[in-house]
N, C-alpha and C. Protein backbone atom coordinates (compact mmCIF):
# COMPACT_ATOMS: atom_id res chain seq x y z
N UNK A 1 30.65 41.88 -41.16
CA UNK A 1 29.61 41.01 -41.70
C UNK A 1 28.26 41.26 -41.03
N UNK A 2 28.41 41.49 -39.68
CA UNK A 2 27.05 42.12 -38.70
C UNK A 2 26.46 42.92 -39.48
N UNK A 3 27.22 43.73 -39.58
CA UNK A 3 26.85 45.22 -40.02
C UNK A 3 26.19 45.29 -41.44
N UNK A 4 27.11 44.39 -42.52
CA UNK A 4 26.00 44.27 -44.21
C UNK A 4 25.27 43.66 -43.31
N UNK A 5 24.43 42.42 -42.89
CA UNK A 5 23.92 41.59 -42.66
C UNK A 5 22.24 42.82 -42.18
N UNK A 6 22.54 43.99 -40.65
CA UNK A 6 22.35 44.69 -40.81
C UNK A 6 21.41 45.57 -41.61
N UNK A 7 22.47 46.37 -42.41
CA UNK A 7 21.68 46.69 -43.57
C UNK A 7 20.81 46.72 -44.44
N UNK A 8 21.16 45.07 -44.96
CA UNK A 8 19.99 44.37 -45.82
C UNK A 8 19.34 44.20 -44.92
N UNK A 9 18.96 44.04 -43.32
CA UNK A 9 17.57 43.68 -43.37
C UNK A 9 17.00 45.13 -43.30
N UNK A 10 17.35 46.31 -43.02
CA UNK A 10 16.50 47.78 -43.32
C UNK A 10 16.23 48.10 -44.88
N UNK A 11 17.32 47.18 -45.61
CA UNK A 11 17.14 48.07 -47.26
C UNK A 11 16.30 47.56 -47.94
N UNK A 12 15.22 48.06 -48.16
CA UNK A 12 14.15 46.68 -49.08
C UNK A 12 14.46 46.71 -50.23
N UNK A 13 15.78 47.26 -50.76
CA UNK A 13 16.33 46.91 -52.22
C UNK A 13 17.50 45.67 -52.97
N UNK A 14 17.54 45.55 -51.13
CA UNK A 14 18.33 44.52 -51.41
C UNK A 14 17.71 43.15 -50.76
N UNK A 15 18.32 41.90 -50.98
CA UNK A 15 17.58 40.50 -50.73
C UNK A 15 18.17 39.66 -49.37
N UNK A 16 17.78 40.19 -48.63
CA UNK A 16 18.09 39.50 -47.04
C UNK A 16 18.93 37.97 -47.39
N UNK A 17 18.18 36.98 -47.68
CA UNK A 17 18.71 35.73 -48.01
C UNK A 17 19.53 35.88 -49.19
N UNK A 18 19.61 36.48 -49.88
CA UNK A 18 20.99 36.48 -50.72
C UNK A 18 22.42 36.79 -49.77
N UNK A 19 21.94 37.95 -49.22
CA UNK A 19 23.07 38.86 -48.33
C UNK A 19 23.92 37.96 -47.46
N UNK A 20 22.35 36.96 -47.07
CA UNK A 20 23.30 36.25 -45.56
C UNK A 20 23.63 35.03 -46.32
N UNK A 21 23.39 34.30 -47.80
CA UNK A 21 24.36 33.61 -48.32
C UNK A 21 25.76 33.53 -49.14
N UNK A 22 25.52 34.64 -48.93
CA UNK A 22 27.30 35.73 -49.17
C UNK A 22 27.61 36.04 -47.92
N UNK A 23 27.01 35.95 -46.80
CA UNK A 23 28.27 36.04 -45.52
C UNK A 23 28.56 35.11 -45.10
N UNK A 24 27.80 34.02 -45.41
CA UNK A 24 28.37 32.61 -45.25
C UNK A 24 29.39 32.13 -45.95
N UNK A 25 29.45 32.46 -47.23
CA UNK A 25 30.22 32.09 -48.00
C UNK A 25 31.22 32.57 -47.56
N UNK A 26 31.30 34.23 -47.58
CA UNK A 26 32.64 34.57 -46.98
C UNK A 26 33.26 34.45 -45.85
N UNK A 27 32.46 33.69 -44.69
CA UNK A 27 32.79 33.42 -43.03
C UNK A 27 33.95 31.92 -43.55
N UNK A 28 32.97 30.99 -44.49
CA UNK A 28 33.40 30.17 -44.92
C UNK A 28 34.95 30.01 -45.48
N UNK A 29 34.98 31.08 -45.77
CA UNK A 29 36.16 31.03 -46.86
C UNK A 29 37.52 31.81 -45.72
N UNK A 30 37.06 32.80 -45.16
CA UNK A 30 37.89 32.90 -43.98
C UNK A 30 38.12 31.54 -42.92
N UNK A 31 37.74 31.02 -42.86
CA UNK A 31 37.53 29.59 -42.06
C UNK A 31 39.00 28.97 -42.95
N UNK A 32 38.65 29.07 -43.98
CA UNK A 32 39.72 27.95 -44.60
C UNK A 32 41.00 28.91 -44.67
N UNK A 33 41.01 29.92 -44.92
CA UNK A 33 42.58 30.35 -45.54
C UNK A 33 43.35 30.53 -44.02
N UNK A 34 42.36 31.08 -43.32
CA UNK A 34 42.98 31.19 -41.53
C UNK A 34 43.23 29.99 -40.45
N UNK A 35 42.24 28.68 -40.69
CA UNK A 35 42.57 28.09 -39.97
C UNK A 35 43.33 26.91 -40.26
N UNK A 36 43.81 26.51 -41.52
CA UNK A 36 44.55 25.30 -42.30
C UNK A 36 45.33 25.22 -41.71
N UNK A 37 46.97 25.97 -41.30
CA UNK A 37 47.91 25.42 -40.80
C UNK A 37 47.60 25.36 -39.10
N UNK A 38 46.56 26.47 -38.65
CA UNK A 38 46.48 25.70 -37.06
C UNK A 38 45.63 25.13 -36.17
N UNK A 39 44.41 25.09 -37.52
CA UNK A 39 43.45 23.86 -36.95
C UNK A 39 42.72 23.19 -38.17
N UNK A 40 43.51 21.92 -38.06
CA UNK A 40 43.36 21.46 -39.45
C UNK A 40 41.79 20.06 -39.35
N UNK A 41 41.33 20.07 -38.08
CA UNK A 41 40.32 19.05 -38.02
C UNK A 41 39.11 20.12 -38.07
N UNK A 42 39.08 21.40 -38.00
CA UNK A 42 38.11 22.96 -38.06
C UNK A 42 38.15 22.79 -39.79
N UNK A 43 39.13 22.80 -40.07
CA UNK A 43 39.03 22.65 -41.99
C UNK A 43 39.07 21.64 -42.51
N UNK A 44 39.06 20.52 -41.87
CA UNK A 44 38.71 19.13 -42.34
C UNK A 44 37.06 18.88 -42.65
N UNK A 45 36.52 20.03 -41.62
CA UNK A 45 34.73 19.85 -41.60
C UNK A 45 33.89 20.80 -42.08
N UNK A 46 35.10 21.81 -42.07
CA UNK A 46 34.46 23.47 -43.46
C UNK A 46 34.68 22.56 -45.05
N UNK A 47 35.43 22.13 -45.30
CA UNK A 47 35.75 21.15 -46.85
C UNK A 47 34.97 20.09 -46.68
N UNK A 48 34.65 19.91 -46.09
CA UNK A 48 34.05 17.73 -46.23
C UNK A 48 32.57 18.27 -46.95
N UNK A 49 32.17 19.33 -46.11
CA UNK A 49 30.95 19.26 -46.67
C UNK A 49 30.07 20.55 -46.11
N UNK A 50 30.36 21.95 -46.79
CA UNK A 50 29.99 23.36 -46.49
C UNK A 50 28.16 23.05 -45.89
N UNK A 51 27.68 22.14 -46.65
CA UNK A 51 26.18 22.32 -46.63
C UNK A 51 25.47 21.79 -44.63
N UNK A 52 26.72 21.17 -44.40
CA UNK A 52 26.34 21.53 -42.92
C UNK A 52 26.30 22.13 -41.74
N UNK A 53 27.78 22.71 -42.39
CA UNK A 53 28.02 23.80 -41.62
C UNK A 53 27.19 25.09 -41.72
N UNK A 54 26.56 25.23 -42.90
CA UNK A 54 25.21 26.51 -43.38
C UNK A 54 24.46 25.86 -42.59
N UNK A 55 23.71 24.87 -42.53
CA UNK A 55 22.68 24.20 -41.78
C UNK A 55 22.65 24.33 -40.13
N UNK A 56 23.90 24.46 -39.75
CA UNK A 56 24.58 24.52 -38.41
C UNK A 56 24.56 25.81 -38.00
N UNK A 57 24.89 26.80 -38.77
CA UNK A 57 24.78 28.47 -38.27
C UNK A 57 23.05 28.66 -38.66
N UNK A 58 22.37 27.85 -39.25
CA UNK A 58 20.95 28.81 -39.32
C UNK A 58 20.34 27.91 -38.14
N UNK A 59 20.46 26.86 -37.56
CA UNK A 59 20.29 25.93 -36.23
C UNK A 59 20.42 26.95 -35.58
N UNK A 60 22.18 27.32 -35.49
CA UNK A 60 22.14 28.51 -34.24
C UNK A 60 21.74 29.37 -33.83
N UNK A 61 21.06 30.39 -34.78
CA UNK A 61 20.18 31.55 -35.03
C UNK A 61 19.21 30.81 -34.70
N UNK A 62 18.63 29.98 -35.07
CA UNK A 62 17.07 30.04 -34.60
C UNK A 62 17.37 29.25 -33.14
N UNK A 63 17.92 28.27 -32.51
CA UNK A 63 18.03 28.05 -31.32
C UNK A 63 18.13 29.29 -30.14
N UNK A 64 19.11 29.84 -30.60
CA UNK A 64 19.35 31.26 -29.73
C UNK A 64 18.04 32.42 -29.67
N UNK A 65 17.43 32.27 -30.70
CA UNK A 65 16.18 33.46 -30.77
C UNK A 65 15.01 32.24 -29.80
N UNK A 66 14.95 31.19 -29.64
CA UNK A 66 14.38 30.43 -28.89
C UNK A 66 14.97 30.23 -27.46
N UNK A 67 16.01 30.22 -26.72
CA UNK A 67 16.00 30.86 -25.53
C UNK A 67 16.17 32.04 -25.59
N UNK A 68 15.93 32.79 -26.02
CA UNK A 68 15.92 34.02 -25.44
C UNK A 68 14.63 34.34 -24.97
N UNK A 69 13.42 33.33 -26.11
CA UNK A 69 11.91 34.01 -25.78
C UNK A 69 11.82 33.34 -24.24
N UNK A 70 12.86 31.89 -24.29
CA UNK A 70 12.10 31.03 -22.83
C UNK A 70 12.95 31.97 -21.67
N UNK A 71 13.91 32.31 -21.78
CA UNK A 71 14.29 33.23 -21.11
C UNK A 71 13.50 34.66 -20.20
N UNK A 72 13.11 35.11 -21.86
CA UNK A 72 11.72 36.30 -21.38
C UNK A 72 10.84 35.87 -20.11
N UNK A 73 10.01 34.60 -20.67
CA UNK A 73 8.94 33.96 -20.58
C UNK A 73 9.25 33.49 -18.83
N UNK A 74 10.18 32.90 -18.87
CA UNK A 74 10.82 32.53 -17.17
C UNK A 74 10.71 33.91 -16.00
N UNK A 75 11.16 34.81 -16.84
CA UNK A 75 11.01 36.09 -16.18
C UNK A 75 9.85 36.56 -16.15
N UNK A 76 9.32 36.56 -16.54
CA UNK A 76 7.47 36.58 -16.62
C UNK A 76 7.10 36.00 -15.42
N UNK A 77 7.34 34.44 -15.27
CA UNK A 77 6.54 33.71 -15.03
C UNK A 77 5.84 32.96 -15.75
N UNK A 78 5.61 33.27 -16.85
CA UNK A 78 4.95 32.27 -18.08
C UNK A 78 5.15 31.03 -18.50
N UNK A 79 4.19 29.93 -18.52
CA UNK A 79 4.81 28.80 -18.34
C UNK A 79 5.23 28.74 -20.33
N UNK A 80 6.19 27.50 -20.27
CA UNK A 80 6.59 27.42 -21.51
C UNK A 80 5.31 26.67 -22.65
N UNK A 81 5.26 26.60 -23.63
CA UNK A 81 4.36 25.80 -24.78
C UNK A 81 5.47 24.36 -25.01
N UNK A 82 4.70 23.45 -25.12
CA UNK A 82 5.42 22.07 -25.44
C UNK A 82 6.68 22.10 -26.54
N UNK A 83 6.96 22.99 -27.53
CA UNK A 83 7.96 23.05 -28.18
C UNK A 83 9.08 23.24 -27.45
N UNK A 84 9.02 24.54 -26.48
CA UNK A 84 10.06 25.24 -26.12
C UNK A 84 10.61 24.29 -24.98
N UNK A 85 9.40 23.25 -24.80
CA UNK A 85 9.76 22.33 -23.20
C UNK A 85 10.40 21.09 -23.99
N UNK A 86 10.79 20.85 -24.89
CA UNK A 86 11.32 19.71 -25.90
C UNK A 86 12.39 20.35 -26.10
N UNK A 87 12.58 21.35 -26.07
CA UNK A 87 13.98 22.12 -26.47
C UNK A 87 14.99 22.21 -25.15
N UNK A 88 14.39 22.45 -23.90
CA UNK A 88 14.74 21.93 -22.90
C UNK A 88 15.10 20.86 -22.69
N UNK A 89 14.36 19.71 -22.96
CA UNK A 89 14.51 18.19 -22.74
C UNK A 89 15.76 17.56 -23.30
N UNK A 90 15.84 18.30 -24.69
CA UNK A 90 16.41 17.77 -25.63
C UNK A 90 17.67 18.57 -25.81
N UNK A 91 18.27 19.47 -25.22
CA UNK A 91 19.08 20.70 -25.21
C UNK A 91 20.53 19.98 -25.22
N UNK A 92 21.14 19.18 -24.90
CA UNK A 92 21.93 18.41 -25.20
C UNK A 92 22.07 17.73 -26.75
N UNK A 93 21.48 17.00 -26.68
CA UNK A 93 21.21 16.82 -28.24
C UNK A 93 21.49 18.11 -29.45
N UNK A 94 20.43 19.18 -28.91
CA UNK A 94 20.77 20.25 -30.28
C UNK A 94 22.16 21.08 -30.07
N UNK A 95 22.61 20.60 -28.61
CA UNK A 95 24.44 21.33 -28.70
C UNK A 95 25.17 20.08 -29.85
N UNK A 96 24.38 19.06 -29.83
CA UNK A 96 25.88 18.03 -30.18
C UNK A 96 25.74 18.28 -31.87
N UNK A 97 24.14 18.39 -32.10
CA UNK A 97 24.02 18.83 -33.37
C UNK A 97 24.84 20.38 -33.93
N UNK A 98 24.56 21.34 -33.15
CA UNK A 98 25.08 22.55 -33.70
C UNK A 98 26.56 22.32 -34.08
N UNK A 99 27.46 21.07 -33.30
CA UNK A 99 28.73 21.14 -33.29
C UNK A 99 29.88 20.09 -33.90
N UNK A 100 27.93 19.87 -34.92
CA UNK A 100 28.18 18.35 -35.92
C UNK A 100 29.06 17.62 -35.09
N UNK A 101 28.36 17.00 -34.03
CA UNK A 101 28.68 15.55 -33.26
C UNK A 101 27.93 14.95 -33.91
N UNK A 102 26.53 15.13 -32.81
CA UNK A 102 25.52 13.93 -33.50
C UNK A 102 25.74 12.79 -32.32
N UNK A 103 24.61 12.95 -31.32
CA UNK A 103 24.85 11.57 -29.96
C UNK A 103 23.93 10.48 -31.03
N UNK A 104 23.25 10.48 -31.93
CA UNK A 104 22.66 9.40 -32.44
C UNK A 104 23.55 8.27 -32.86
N UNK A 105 24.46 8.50 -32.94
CA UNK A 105 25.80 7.94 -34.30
C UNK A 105 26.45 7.76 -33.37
N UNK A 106 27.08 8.42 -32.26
CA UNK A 106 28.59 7.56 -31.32
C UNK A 106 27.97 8.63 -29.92
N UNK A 107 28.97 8.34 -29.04
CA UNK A 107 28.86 8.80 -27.56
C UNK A 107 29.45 9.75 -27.75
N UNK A 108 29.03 10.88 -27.09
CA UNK A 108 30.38 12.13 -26.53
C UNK A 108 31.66 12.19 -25.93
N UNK A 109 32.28 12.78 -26.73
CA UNK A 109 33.98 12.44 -26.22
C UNK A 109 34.08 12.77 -24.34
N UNK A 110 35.22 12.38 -24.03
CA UNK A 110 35.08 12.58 -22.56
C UNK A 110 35.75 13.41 -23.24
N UNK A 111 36.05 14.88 -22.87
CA UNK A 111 37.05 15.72 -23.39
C UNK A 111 37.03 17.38 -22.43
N UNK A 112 35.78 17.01 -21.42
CA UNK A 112 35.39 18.28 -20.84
C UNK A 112 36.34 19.10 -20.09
N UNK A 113 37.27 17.72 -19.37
CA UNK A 113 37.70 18.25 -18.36
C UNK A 113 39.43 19.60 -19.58
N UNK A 114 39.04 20.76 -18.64
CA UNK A 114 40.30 21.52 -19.41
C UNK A 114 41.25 22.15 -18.47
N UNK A 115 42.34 22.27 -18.61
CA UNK A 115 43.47 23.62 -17.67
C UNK A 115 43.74 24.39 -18.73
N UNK A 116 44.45 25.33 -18.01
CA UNK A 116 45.14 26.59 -18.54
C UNK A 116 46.05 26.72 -17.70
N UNK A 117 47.36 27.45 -18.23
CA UNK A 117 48.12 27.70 -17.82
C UNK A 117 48.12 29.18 -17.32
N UNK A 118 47.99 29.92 -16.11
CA UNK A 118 47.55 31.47 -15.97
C UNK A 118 48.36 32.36 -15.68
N UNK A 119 49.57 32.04 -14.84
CA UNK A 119 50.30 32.40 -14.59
C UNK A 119 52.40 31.79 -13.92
N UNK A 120 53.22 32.48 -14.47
CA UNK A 120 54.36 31.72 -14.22
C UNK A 120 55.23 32.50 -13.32
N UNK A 121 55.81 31.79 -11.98
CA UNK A 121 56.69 32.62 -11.41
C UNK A 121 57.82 31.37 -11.10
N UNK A 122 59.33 31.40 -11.82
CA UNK A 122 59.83 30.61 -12.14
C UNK A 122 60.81 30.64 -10.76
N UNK A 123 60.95 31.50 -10.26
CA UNK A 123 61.71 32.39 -9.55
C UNK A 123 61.40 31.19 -8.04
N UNK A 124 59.89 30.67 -7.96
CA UNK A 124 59.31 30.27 -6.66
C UNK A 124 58.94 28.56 -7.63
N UNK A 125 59.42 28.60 -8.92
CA UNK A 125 59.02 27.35 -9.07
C UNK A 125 57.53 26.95 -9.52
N UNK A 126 56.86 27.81 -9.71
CA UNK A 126 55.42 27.71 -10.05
C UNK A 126 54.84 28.03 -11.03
N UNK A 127 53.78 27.59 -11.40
CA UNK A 127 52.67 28.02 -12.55
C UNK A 127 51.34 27.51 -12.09
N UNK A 128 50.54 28.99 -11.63
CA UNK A 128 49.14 29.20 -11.65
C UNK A 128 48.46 28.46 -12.73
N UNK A 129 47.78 27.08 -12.53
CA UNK A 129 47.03 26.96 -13.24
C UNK A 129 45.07 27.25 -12.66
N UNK A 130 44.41 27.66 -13.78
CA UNK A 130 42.78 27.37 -13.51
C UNK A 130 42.81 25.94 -14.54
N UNK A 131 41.94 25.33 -13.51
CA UNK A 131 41.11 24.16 -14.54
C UNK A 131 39.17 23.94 -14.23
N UNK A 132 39.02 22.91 -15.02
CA UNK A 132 37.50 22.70 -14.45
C UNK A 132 37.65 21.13 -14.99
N UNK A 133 37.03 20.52 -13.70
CA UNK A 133 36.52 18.88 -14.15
C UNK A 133 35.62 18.49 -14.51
N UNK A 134 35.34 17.30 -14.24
CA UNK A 134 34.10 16.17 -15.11
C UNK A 134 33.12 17.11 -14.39
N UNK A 135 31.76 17.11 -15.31
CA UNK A 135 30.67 17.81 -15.00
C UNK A 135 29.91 16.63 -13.70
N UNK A 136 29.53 17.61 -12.69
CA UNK A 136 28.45 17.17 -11.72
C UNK A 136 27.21 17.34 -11.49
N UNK A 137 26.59 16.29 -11.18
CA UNK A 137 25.18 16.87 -10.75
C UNK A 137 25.06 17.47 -10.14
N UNK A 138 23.83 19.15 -10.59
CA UNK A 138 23.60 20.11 -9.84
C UNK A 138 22.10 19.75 -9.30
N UNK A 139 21.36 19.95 -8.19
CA UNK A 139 20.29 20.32 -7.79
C UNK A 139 19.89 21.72 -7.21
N UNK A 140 18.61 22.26 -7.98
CA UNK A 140 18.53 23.57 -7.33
C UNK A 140 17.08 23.67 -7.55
N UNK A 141 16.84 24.35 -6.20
CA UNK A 141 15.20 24.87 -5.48
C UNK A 141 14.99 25.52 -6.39
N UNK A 142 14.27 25.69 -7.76
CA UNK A 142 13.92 27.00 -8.32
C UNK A 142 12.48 27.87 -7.94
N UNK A 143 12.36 28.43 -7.96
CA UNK A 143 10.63 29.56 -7.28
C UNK A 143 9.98 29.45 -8.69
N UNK A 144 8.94 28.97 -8.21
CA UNK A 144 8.13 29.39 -9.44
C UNK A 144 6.14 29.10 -9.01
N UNK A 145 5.99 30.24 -9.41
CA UNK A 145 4.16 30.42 -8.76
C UNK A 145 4.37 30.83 -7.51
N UNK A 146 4.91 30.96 -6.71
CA UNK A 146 4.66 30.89 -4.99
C UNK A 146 5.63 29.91 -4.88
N UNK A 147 5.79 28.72 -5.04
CA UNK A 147 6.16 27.16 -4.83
C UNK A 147 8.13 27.08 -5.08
N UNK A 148 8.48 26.10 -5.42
CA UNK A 148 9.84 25.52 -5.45
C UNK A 148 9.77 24.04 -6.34
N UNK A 149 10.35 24.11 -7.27
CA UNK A 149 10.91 23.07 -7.95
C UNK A 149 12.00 22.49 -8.03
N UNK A 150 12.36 21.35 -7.38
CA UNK A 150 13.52 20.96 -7.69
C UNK A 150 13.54 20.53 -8.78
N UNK A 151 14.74 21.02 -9.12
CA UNK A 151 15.31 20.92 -10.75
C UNK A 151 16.99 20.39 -10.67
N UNK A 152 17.17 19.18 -11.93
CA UNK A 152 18.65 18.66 -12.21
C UNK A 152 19.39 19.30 -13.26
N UNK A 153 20.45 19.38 -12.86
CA UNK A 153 21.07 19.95 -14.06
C UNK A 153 22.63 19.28 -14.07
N UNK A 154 23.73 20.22 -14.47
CA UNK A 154 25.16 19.91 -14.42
C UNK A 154 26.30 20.91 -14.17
N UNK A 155 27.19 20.97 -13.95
CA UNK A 155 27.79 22.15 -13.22
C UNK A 155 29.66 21.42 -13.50
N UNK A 156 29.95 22.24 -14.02
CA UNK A 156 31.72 22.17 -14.24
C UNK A 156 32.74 22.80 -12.98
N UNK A 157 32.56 21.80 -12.38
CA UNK A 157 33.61 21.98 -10.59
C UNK A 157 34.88 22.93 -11.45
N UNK A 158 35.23 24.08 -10.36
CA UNK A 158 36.39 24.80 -11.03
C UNK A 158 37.45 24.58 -9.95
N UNK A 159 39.39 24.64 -10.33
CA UNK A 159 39.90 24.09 -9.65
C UNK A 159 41.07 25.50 -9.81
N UNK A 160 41.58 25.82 -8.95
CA UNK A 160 42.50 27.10 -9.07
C UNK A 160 43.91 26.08 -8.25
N UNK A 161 45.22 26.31 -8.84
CA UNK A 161 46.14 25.23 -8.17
C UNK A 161 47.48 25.89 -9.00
N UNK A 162 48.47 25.34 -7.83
CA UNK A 162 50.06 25.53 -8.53
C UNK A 162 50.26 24.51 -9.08
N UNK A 163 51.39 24.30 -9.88
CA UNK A 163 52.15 23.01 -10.42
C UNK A 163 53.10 23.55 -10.47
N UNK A 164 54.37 22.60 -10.43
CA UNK A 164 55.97 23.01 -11.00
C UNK A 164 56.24 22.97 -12.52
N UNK A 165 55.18 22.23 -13.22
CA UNK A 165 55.22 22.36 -14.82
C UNK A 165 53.63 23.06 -15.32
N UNK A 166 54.08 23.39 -15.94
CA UNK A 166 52.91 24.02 -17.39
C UNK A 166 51.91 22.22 -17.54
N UNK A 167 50.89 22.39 -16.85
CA UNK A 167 49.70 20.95 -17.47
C UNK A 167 49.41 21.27 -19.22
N UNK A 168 48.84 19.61 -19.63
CA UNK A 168 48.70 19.80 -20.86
C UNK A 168 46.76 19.37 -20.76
N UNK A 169 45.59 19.23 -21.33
CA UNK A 169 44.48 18.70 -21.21
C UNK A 169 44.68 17.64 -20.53
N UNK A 170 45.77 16.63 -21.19
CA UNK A 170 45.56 15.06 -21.34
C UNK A 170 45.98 14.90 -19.96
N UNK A 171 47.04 15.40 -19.59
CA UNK A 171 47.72 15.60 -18.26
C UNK A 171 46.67 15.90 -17.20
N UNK A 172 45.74 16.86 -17.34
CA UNK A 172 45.16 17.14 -15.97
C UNK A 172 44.13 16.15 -15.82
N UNK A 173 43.57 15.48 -17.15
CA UNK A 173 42.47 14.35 -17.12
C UNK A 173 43.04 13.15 -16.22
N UNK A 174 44.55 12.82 -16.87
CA UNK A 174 44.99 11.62 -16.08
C UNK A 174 45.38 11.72 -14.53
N UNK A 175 45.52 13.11 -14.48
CA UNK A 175 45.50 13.80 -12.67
C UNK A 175 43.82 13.04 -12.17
N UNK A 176 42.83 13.65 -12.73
CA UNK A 176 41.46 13.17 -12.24
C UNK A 176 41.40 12.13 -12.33
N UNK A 177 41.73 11.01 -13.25
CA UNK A 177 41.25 9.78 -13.22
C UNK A 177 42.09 8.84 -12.03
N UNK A 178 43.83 9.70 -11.89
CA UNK A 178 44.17 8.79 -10.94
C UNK A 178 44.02 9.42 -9.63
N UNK A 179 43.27 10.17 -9.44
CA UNK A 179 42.77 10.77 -7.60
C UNK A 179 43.59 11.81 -7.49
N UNK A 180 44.66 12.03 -8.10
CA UNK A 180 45.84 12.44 -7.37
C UNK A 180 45.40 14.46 -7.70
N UNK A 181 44.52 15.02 -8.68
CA UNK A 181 44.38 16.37 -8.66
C UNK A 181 44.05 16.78 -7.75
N UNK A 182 44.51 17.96 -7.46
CA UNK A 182 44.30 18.88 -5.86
C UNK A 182 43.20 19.23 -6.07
N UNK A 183 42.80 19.25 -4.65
CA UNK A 183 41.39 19.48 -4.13
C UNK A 183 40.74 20.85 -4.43
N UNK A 184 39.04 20.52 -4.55
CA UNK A 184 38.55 21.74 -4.64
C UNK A 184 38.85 22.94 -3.95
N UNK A 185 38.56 23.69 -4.10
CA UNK A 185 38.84 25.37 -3.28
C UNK A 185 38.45 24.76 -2.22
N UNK A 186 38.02 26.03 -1.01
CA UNK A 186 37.65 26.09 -0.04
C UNK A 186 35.73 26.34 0.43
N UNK A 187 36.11 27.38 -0.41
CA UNK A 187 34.85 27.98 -0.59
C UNK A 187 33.85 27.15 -1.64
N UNK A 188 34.72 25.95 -2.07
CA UNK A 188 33.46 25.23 -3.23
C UNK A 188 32.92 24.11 -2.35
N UNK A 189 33.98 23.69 -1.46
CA UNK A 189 33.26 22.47 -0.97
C UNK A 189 32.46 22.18 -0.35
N UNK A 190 32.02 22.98 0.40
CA UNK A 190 30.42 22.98 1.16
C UNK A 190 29.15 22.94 0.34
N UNK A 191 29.36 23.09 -1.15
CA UNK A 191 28.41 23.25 -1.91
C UNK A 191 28.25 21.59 -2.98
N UNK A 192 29.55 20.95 -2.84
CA UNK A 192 29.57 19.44 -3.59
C UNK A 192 29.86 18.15 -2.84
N UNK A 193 29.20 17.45 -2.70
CA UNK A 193 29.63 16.04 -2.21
C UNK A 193 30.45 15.82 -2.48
N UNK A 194 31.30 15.38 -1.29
CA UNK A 194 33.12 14.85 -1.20
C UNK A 194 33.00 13.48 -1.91
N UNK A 195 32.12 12.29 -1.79
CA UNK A 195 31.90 11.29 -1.67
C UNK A 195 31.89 11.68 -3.79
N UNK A 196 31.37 12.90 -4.98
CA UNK A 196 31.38 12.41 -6.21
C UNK A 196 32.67 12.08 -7.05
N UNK A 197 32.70 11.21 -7.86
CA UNK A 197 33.62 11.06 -8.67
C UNK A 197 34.37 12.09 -9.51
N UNK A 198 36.07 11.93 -9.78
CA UNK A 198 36.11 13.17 -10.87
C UNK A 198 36.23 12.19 -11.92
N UNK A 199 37.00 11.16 -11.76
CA UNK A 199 37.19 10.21 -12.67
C UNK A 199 35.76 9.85 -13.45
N UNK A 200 36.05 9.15 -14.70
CA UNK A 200 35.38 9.37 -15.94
C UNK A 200 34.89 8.19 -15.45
N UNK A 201 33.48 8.08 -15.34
CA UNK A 201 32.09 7.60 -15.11
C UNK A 201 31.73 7.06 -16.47
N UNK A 202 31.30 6.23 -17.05
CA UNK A 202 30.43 5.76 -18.39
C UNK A 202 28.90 6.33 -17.95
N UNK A 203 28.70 6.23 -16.80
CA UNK A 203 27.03 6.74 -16.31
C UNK A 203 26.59 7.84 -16.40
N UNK A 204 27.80 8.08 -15.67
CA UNK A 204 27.60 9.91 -15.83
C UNK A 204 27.99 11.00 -16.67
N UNK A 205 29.12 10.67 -17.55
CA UNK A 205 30.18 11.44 -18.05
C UNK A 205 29.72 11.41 -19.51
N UNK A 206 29.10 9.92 -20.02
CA UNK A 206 28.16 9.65 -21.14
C UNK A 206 27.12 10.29 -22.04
């Protein structure tokens, strides 16, 4: 689909916006025949209503061609124009949009925290899991002019650990909420306050 997509924009015989509303259509239509029996809430929102999901991939294209310029521009040194600093501000917001949430209408699911299962050695009783928890506040010195800005952001604590069973999401959330998930690495903790929560915050997690 890259590749027609591609094409039409070198061929001036053919119609760019036609092209890329035939690869939508057909992304679309792969969406449904592939994901029905194993993700049926992914095709609950390709059927409810195609015209947002088009609305949602041309969001993404133009969001993405917009950090990339603030990206450039950072590397420069160049300060940003008030659009691109609203896009910043607001950068939360246009994820919840791209992913037809929508924070205007309800709150964000707590749903961040995830495991995986990485590895099994049954032999010793174990399974390697990676996970990552509730997002934390990051602070960082950034350089800019000569000077330093402190700047806030958020940061997904990562957790490397055995278990005797295979974790499920729901499982490692109720590990965080009741204290009981094993502790950060070694090497992470000098970098996060012992004293933050993993458990689900309304303040923070919101």
């Amino acid at each position: 689909m890259v590749l027609e997509l591609a094409a039409a924009r070198n061929d001036n015989t053919m119609s760019f916006s036609d092209q890329w509303d035939r690869t939508i259509d057909d992304l679309l239509e792969q969406i449904r025949d592939e994901s029905s029996p194993k993700h049926p809430k992914l095709t609950a929102i390709v059927t409810t209503d195609d015209s947002d999901l088009r609305e949602a991939w041309s969001s993404l294209i133009d969001t993405s061609r917009q950090l990339e310029v603030i990206a450039h521009k950072q590397l420069r040194g160049v300060d940003l124009n008030s659009t691109e600093t609203e896009l910043i501000i607001k950068y939360g917001d246009r994820l919840a949009e791209l992913m037809l949430l929508g924070f205007a209408t309800s709150l964000p699911r707590d749903d961040v925290p995830r495991v995986a299962s990485v590895y099994a050695n049954y032999q010793h009783g174990g399974i390697l899991h990676g996970s990552i928890s509730r997002p934390r506040v990051l602070w960082v010195l950034y350089p800019w002019h000569g000077t330093k800005i402190l700047s806030r952001g958020a940061v997904l604590p990562y957790r490397e650990f055995i278990s005797g069973v295979a974790l499920t999401d729901n499982e490692w959330r109720e590990q965080l909420d009741a204290g009981s998930a094993p502790p950060l690495p070694e090497w992470l903790q000098p970098l996060l306050s012992p004293s933050a929560p993993d458990a689900a915050q309304p303040s923070a997690t919101r």
